[in-house]
N, C-alpha and C. Protein backbone atom coordinates (compact mmCIF):
# COMPACT_ATOMS: atom_id res chain seq x y z
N UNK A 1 -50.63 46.76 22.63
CA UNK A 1 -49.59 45.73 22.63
C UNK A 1 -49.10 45.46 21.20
N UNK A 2 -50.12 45.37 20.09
CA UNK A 2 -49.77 44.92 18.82
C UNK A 2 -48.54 46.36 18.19
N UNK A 3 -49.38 47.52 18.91
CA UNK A 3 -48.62 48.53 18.32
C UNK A 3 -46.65 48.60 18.93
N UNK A 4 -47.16 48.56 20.57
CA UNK A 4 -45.54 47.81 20.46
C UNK A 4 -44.43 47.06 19.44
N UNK A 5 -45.22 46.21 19.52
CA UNK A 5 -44.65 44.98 18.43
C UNK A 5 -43.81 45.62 17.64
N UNK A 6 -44.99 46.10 16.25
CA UNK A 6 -44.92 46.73 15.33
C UNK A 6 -43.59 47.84 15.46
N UNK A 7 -44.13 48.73 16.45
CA UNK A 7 -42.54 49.36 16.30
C UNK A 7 -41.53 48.95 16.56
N UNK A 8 -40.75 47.87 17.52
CA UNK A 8 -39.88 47.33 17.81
C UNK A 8 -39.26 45.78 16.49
N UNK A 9 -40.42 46.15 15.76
CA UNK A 9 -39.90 44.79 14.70
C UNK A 9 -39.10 45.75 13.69
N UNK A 10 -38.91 46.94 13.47
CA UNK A 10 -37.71 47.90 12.46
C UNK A 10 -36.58 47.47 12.73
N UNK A 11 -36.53 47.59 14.49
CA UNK A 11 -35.54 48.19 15.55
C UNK A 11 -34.50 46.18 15.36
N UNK A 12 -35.39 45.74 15.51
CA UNK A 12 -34.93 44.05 15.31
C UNK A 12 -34.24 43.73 14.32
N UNK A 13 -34.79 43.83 13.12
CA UNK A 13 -34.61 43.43 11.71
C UNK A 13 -33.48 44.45 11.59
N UNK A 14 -33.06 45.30 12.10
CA UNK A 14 -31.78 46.32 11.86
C UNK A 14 -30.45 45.82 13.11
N UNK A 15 -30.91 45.07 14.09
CA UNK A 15 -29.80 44.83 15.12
C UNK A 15 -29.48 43.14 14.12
N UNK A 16 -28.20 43.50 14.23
CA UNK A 16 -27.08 42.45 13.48
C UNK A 16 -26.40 41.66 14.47
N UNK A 17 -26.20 42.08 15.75
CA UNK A 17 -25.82 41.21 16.62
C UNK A 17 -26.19 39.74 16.54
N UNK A 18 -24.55 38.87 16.69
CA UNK A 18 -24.80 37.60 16.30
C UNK A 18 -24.77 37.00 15.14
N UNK A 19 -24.85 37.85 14.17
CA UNK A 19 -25.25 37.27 12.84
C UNK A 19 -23.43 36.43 12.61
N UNK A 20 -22.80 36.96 13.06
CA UNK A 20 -21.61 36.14 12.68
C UNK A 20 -21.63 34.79 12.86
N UNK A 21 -22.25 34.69 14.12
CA UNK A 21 -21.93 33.23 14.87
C UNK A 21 -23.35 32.31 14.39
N UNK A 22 -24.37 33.10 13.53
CA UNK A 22 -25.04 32.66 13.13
C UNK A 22 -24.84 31.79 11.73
N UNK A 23 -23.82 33.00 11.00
CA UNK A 23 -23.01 32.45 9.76
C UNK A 23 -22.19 30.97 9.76
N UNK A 24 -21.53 31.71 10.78
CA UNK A 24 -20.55 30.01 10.72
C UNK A 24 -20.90 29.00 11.42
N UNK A 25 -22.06 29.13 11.98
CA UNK A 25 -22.79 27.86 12.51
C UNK A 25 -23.59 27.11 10.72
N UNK A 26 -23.99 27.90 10.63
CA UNK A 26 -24.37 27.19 8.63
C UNK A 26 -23.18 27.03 7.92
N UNK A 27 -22.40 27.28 7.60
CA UNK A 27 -20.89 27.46 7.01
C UNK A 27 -20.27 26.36 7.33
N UNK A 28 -19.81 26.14 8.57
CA UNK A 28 -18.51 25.34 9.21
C UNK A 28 -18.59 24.54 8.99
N UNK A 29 -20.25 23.32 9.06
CA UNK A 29 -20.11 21.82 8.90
C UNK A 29 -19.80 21.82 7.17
N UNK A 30 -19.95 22.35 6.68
CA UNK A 30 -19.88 22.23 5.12
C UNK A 30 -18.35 22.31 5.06
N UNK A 31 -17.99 23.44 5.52
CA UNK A 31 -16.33 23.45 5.69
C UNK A 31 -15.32 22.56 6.08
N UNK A 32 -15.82 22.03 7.28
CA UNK A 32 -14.71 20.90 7.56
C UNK A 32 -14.95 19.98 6.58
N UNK A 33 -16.43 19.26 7.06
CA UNK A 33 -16.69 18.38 5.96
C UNK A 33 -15.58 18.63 4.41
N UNK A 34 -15.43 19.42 4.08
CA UNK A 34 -14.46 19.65 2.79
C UNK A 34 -13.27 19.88 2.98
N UNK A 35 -12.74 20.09 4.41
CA UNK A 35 -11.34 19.96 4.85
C UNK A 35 -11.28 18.64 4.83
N UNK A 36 -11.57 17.82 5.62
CA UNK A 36 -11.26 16.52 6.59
C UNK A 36 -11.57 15.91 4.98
N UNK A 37 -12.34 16.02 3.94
CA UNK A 37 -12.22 15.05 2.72
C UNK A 37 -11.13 15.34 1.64
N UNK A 38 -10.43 16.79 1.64
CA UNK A 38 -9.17 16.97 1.22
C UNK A 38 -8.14 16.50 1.86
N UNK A 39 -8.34 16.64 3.34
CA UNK A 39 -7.06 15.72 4.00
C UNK A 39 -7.04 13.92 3.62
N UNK A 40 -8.34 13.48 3.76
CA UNK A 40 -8.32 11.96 3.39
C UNK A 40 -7.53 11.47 1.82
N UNK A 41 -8.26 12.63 0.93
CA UNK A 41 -8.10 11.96 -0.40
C UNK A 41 -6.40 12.60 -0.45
N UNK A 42 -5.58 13.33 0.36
CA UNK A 42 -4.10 13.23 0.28
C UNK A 42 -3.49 11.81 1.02
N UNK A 43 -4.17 11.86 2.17
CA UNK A 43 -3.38 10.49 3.01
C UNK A 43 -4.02 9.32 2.09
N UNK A 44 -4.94 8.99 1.08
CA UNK A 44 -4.82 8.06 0.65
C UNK A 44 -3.78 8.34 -0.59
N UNK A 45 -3.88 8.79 -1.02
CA UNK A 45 -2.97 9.09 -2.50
C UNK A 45 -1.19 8.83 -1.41
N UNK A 46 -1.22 9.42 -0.53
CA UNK A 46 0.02 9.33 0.12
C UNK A 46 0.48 7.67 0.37
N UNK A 47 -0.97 6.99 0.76
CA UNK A 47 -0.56 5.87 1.39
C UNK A 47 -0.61 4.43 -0.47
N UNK A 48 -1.22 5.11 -0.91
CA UNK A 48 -1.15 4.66 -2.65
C UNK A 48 0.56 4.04 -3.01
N UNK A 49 0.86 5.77 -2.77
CA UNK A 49 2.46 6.31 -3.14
C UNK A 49 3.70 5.30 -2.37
N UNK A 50 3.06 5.01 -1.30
CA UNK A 50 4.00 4.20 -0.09
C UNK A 50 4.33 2.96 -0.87
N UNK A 51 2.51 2.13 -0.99
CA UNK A 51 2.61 0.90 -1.21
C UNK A 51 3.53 0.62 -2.59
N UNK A 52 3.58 1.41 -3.66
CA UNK A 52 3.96 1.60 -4.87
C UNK A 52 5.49 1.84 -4.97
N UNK A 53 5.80 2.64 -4.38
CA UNK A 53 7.39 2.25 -3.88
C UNK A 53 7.65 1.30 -3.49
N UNK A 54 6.74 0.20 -2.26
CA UNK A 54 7.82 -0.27 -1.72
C UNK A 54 7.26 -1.64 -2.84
N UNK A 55 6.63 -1.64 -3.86
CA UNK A 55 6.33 -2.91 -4.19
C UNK A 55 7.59 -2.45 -5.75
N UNK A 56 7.78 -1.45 -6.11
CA UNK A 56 9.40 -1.18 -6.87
C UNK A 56 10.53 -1.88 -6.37
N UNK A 57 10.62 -1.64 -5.18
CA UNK A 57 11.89 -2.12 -4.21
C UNK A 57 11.71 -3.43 -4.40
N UNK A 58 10.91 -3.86 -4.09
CA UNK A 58 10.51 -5.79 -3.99
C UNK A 58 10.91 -6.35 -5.15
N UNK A 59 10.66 -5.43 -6.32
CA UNK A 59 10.58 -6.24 -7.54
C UNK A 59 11.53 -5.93 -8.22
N UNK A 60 12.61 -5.35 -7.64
CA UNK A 60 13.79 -4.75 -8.45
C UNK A 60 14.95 -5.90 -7.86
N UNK A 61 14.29 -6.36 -6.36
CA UNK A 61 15.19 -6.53 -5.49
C UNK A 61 15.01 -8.17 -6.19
N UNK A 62 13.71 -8.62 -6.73
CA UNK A 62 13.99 -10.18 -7.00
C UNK A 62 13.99 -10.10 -8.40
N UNK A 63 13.76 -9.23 -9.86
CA UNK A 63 14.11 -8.99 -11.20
C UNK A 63 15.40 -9.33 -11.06
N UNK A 64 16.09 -8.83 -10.30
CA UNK A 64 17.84 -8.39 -10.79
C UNK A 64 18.57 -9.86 -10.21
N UNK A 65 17.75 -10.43 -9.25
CA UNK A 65 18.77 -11.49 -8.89
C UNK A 65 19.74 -11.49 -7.46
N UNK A 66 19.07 -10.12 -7.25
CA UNK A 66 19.72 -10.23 -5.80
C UNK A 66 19.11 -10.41 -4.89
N UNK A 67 18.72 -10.70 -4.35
CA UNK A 67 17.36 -11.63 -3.40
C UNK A 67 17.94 -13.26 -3.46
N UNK A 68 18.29 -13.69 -4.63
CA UNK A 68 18.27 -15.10 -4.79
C UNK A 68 19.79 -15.16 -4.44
N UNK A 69 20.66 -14.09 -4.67
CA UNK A 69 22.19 -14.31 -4.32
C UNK A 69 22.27 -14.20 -3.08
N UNK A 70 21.34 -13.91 -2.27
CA UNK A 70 21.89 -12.99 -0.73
C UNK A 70 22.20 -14.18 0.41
N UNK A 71 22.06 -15.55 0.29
CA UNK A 71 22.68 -16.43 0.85
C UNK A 71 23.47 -17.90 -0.32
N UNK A 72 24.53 -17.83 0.30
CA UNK A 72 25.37 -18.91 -0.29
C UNK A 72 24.89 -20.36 0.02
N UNK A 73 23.54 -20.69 0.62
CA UNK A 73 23.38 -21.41 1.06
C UNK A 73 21.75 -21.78 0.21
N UNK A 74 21.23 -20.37 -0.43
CA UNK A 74 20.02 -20.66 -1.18
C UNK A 74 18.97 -20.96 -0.21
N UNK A 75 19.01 -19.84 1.08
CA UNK A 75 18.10 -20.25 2.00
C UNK A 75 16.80 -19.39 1.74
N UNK A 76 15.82 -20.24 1.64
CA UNK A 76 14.59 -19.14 1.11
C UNK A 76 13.69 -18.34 2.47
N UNK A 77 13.68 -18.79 3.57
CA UNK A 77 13.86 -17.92 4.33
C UNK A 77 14.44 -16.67 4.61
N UNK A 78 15.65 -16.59 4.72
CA UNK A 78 16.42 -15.56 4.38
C UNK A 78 16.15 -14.90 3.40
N UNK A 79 15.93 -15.19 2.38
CA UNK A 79 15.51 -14.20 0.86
C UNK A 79 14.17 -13.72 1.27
N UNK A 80 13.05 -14.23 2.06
CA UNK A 80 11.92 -13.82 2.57
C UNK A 80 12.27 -12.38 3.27
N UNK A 81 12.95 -12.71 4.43
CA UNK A 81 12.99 -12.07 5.36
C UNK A 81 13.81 -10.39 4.67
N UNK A 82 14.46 -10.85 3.79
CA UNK A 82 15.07 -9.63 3.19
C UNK A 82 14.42 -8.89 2.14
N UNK A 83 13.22 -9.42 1.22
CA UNK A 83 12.49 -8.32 0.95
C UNK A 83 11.36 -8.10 1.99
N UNK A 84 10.67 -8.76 2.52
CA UNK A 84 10.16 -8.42 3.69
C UNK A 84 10.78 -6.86 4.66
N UNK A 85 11.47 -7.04 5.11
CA UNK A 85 12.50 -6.08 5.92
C UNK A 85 12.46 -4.77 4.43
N UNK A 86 12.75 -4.91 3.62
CA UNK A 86 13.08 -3.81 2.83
C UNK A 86 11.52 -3.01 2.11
N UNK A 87 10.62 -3.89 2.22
CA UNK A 87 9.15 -3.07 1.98
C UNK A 87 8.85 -2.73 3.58
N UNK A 88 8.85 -3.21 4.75
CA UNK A 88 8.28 -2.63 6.22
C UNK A 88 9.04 -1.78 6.46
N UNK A 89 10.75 -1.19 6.14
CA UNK A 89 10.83 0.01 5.80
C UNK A 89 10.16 0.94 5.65
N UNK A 90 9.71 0.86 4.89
CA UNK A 90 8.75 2.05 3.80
C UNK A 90 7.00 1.73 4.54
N UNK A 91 6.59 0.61 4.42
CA UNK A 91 5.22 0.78 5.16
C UNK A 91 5.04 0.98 6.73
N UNK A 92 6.01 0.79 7.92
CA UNK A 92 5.99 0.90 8.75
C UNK A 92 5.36 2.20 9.70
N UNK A 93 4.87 3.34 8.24
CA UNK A 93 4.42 4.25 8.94
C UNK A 93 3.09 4.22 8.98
N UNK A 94 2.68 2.80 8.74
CA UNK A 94 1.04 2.69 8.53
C UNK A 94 1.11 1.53 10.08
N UNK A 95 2.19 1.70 10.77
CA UNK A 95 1.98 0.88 11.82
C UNK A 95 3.01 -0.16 11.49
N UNK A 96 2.94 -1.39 13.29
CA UNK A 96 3.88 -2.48 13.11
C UNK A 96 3.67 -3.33 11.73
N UNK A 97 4.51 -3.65 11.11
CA UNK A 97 4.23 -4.18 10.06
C UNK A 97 3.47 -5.98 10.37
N UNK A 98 3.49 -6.02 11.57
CA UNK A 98 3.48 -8.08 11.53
C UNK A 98 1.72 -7.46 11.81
N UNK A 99 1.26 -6.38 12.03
CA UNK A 99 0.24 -5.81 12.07
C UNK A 99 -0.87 -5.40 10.55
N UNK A 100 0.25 -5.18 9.86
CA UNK A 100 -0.58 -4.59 8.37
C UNK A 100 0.14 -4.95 7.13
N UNK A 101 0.92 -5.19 7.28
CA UNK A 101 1.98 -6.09 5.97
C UNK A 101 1.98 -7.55 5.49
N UNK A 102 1.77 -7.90 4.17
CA UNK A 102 1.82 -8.97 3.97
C UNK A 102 2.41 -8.80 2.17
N UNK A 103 3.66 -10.13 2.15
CA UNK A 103 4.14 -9.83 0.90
C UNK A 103 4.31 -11.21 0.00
N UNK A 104 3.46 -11.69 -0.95
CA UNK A 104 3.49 -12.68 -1.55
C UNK A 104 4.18 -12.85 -3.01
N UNK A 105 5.34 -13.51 -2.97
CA UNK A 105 5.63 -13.99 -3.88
C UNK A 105 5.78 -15.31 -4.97
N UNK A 106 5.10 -15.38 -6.14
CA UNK A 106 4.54 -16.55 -6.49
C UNK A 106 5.65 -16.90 -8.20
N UNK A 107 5.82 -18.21 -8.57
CA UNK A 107 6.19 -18.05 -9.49
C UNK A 107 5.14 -18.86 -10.46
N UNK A 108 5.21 -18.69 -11.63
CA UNK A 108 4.72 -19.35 -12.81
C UNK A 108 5.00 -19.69 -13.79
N UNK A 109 4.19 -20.89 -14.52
CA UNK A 109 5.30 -21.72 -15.79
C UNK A 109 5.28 -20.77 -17.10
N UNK A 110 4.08 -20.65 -17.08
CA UNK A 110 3.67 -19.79 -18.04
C UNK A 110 2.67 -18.47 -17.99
N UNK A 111 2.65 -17.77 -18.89
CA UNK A 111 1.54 -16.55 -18.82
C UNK A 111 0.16 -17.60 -18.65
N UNK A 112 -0.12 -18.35 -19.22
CA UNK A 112 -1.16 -19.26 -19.29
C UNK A 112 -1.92 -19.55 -17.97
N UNK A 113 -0.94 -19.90 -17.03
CA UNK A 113 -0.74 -20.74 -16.43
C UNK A 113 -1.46 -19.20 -14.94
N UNK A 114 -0.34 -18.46 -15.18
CA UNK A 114 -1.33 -16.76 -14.31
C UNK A 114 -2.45 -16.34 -14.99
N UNK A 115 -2.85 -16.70 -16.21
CA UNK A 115 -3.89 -15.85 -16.18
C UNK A 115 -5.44 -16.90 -15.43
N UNK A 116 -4.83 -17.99 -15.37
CA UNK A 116 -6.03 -19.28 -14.80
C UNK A 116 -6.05 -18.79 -13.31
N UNK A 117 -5.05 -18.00 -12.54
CA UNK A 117 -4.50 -18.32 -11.35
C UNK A 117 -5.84 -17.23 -10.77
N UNK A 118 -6.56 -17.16 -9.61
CA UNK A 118 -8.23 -16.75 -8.85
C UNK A 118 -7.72 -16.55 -7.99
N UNK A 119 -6.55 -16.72 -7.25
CA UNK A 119 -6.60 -17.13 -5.99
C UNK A 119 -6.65 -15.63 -5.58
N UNK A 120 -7.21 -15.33 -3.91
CA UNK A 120 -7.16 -13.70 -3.76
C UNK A 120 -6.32 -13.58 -2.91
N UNK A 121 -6.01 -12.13 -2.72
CA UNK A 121 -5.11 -11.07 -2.12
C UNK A 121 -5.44 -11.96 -0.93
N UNK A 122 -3.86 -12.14 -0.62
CA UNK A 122 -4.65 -12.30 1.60
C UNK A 122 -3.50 -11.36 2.25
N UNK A 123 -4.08 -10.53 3.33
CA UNK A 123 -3.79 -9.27 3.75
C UNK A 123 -3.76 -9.63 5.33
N UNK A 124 -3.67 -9.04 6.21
CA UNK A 124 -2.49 -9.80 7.64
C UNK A 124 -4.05 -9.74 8.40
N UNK A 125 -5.41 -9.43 8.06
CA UNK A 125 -6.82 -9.21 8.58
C UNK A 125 -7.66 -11.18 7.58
N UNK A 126 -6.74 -11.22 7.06
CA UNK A 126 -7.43 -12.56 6.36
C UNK A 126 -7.38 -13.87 7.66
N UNK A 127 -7.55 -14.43 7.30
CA UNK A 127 -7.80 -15.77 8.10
C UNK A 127 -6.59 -16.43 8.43
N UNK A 128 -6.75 -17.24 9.32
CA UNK A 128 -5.00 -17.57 9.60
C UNK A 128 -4.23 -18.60 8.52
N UNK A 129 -5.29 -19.52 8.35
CA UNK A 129 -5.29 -20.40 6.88
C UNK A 129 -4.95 -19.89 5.46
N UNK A 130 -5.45 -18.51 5.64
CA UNK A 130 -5.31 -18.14 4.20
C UNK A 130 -3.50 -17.47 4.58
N UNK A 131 -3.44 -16.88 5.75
CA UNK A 131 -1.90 -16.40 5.63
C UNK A 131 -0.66 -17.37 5.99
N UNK A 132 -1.40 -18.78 6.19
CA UNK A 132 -0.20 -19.74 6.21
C UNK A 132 -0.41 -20.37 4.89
N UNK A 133 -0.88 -19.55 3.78
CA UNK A 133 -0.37 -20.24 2.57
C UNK A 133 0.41 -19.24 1.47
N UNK A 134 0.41 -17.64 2.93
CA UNK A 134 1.67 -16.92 2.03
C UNK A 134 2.90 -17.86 1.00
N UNK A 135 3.17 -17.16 -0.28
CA UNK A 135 4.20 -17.70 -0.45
C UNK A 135 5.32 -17.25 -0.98
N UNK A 136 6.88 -17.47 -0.86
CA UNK A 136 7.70 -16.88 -1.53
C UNK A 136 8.72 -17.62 -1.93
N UNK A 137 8.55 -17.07 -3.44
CA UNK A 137 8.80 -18.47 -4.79
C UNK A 137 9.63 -17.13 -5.56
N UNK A 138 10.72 -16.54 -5.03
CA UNK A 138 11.57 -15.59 -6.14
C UNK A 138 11.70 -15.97 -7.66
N UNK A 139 12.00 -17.50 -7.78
CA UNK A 139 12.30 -18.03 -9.05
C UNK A 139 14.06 -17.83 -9.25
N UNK A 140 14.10 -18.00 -10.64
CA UNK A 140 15.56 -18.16 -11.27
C UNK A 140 15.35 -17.25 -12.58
N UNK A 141 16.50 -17.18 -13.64
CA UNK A 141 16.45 -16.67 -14.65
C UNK A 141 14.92 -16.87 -15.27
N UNK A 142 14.66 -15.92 -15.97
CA UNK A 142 13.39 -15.49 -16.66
C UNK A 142 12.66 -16.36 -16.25
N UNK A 143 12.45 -16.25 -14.58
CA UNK A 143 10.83 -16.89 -13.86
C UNK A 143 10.21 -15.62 -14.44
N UNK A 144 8.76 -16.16 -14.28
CA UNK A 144 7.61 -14.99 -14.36
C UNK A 144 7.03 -14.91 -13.10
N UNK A 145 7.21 -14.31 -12.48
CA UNK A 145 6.88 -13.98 -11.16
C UNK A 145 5.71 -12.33 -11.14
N UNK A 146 4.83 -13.09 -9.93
CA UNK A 146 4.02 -12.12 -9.33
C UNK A 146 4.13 -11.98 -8.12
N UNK A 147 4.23 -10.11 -7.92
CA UNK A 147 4.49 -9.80 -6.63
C UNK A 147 3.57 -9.53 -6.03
N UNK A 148 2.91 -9.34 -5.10
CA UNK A 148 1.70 -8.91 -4.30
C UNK A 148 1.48 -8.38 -2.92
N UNK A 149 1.69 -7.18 -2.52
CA UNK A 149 1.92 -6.51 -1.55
C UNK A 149 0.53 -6.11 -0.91
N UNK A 150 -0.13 -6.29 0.48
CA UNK A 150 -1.08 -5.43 1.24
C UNK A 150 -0.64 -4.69 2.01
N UNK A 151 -1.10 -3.91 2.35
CA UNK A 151 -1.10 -3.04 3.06
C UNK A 151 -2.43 -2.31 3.96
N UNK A 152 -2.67 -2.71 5.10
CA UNK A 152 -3.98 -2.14 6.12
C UNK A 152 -3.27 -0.80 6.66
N UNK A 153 -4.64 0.17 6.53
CA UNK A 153 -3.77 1.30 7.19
C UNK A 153 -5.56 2.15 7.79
N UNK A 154 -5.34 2.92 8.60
CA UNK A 154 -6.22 3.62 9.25
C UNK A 154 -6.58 4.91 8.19
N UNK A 155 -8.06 5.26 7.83
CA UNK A 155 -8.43 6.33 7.50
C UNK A 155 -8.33 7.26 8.59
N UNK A 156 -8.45 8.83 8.36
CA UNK A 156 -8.33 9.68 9.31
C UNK A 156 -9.76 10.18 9.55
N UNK A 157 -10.50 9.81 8.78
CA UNK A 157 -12.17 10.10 9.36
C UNK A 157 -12.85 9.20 7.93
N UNK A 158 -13.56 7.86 9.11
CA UNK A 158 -13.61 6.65 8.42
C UNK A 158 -15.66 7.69 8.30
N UNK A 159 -16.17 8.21 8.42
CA UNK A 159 -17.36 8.66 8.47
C UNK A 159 -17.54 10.17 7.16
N UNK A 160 -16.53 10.28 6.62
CA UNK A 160 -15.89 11.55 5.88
C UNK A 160 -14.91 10.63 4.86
N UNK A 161 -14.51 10.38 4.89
CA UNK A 161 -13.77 9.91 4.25
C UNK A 161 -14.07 8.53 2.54
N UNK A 162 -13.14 8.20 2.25
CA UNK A 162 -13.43 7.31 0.87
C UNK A 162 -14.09 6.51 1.01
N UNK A 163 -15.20 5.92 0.00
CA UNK A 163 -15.54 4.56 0.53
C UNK A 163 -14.49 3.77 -0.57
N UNK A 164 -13.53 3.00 0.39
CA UNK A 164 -12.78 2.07 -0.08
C UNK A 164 -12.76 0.95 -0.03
N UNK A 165 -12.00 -0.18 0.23
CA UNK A 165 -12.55 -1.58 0.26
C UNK A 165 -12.07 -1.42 2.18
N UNK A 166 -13.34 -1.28 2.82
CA UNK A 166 -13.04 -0.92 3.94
C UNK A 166 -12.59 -2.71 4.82
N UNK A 167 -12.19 -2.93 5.75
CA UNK A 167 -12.29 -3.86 6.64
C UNK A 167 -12.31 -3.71 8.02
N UNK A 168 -12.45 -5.15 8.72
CA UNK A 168 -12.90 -4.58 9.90
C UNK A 168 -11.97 -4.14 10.46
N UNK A 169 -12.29 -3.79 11.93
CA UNK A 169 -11.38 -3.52 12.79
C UNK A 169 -10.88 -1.62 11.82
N UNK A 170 -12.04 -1.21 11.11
CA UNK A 170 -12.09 0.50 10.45
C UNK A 170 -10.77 0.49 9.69
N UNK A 171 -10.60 -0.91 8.99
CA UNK A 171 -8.55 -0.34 8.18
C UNK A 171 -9.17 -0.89 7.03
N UNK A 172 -8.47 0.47 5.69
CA UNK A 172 -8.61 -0.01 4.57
C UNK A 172 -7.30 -0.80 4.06
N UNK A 173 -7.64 -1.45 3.03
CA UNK A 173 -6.90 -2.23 1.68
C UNK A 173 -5.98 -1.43 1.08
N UNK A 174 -4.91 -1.49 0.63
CA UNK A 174 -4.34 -1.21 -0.10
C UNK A 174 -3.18 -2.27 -1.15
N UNK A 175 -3.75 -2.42 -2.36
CA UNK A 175 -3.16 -3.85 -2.27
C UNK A 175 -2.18 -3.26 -3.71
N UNK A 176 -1.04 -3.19 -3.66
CA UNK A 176 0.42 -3.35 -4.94
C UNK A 176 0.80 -4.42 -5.65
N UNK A 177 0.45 -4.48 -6.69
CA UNK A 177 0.79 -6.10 -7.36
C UNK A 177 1.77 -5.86 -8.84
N UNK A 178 2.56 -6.75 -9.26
CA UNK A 178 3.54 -6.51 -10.08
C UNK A 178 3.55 -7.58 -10.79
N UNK A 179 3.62 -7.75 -12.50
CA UNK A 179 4.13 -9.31 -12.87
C UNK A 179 5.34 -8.66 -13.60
N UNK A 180 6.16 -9.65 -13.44
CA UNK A 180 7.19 -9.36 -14.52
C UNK A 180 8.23 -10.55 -14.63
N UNK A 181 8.87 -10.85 -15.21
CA UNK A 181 10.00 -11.74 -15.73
C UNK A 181 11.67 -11.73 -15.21
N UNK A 182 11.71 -12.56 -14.81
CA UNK A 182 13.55 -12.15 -14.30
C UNK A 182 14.37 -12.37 -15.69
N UNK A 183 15.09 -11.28 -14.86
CA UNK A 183 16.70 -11.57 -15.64
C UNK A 183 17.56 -12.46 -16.02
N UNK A 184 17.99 -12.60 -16.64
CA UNK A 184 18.55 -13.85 -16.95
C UNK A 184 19.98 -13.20 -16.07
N UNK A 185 20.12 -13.07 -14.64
CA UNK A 185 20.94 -12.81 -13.49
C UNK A 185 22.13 -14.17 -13.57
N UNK A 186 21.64 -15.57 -13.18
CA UNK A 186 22.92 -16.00 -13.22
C UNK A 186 23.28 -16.80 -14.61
N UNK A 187 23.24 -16.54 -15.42
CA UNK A 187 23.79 -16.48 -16.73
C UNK A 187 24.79 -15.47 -16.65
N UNK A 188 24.20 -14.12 -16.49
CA UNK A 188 25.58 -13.05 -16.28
C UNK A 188 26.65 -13.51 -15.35
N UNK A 189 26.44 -13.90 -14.08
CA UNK A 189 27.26 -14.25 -13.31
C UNK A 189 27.78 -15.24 -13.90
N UNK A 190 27.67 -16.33 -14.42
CA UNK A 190 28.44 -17.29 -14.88
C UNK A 190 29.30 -16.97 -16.19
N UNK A 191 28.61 -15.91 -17.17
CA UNK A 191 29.65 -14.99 -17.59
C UNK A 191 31.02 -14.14 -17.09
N UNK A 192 30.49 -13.81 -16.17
CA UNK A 192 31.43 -12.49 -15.68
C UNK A 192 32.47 -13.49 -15.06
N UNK A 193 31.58 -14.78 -14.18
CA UNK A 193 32.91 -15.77 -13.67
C UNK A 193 34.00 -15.89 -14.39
N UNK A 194 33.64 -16.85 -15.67
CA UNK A 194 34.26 -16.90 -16.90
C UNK A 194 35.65 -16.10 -17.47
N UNK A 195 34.69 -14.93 -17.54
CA UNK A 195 35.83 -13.92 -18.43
C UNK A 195 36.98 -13.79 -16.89
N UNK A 196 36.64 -13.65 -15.49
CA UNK A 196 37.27 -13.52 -14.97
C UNK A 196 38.42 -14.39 -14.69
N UNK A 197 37.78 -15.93 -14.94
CA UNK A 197 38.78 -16.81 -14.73
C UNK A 197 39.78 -16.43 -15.99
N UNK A 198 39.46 -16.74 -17.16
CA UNK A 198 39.96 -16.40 -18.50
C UNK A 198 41.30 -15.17 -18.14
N UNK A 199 40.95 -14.03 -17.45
CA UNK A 199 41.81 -13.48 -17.28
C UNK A 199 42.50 -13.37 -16.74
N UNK A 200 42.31 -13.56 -15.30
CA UNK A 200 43.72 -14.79 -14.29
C UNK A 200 44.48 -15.58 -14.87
N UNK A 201 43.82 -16.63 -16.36
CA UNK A 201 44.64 -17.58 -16.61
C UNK A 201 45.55 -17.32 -17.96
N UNK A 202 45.00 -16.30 -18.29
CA UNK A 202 45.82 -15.46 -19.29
C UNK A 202 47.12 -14.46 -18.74
């Protein structure tokens, strides 16, 4: 019997059958595993790229003064609702926005005055308290305003994927924030009025 063995263990160690499926059974988990974490670290960089645009748009849209012109009536609602509408544009592909969007705009007296300011990010997963104290404060000529954009969005393999500032319900954070200073917007306009009247009456 032993001598059996013996000769049939050459005959073994030389049959290759299988060895393929033997290969990529060791291989594959390593493989995806390194697919599915190249796909994540693009859809986050992608979803980075989103929030970052649309928090440009926001802040171009209340720098310049047009946000604050867009009703004759100085309704701040309306100025809400219109950068609102113009960032869920752009994030809407992370889902309904009344779902994962939240856009706070704050003004301040001084730099002083933001750098004291703690208060945190609240994102549309925060508490209901904390999102009825969203606020949006565009300002006037050279306000100093901070913009603050979230964004919740789904990883594509939350087990593979980044550890980010995860939350529940498996959606990460993505949070866009901006300070900057307005324009001195209606000063120009009250210029441009000016010269215009000036030249009618000339």
């Amino acid at each position: 019997m032993l001598r059996i063995r013996l000769k049939t263990l050459p005959r073994f160690l030389r049959n290759k059958k299988g060895m393929a499926a033997v290969e990529f059974a060791l291989v594959a988990p390593v493989f995806f595993a390194l697919l599915f974490s190249i796909m994540e670290v693009g859809w986050v960089f992608f979803s980075e790229g989103i929030a970052e645009r649309a928090k440009k748009d926001a802040t171009r849209l209340i720098r310049t003064g047009q946000i604050q012109q867009i009703s004759t009536e100085n309704d701040p609602e309306a100025q809400r609702k219109a950068v609102y509408n113009a960032v869920c544009k752009l994030s809407q592909v992370f889902g309904p926005c009344s779902e994962s969007l939240t856009v706070d705009v704050v003004t301040f007296d001084s730099f002083k005055q933001l750098a004291d300011d703690d208060s945190e990010v609240i994102c549309q997963n925060s508490s209901k308290d904390l999102r009825d104290k969203l606020k949006f404060d565009p300002g006037s000529d050279d306000s100093i305003v901070r913009v603050r954009i979230c964004i919740l969005y789904k990883t594509i393999n939350p087990a593979i994927g980044l550890s980010l500032k995860q939350t529940s319900g498996e959606k990460d954070r993505i949070i866009a924030q901006h300070i900057f200073r307005n324009e001195p917007f209606e000063k120009n306009i009250r210029q441009n009025q000016n010269q215009n009247q000036n030249q009618n009456n000339g």
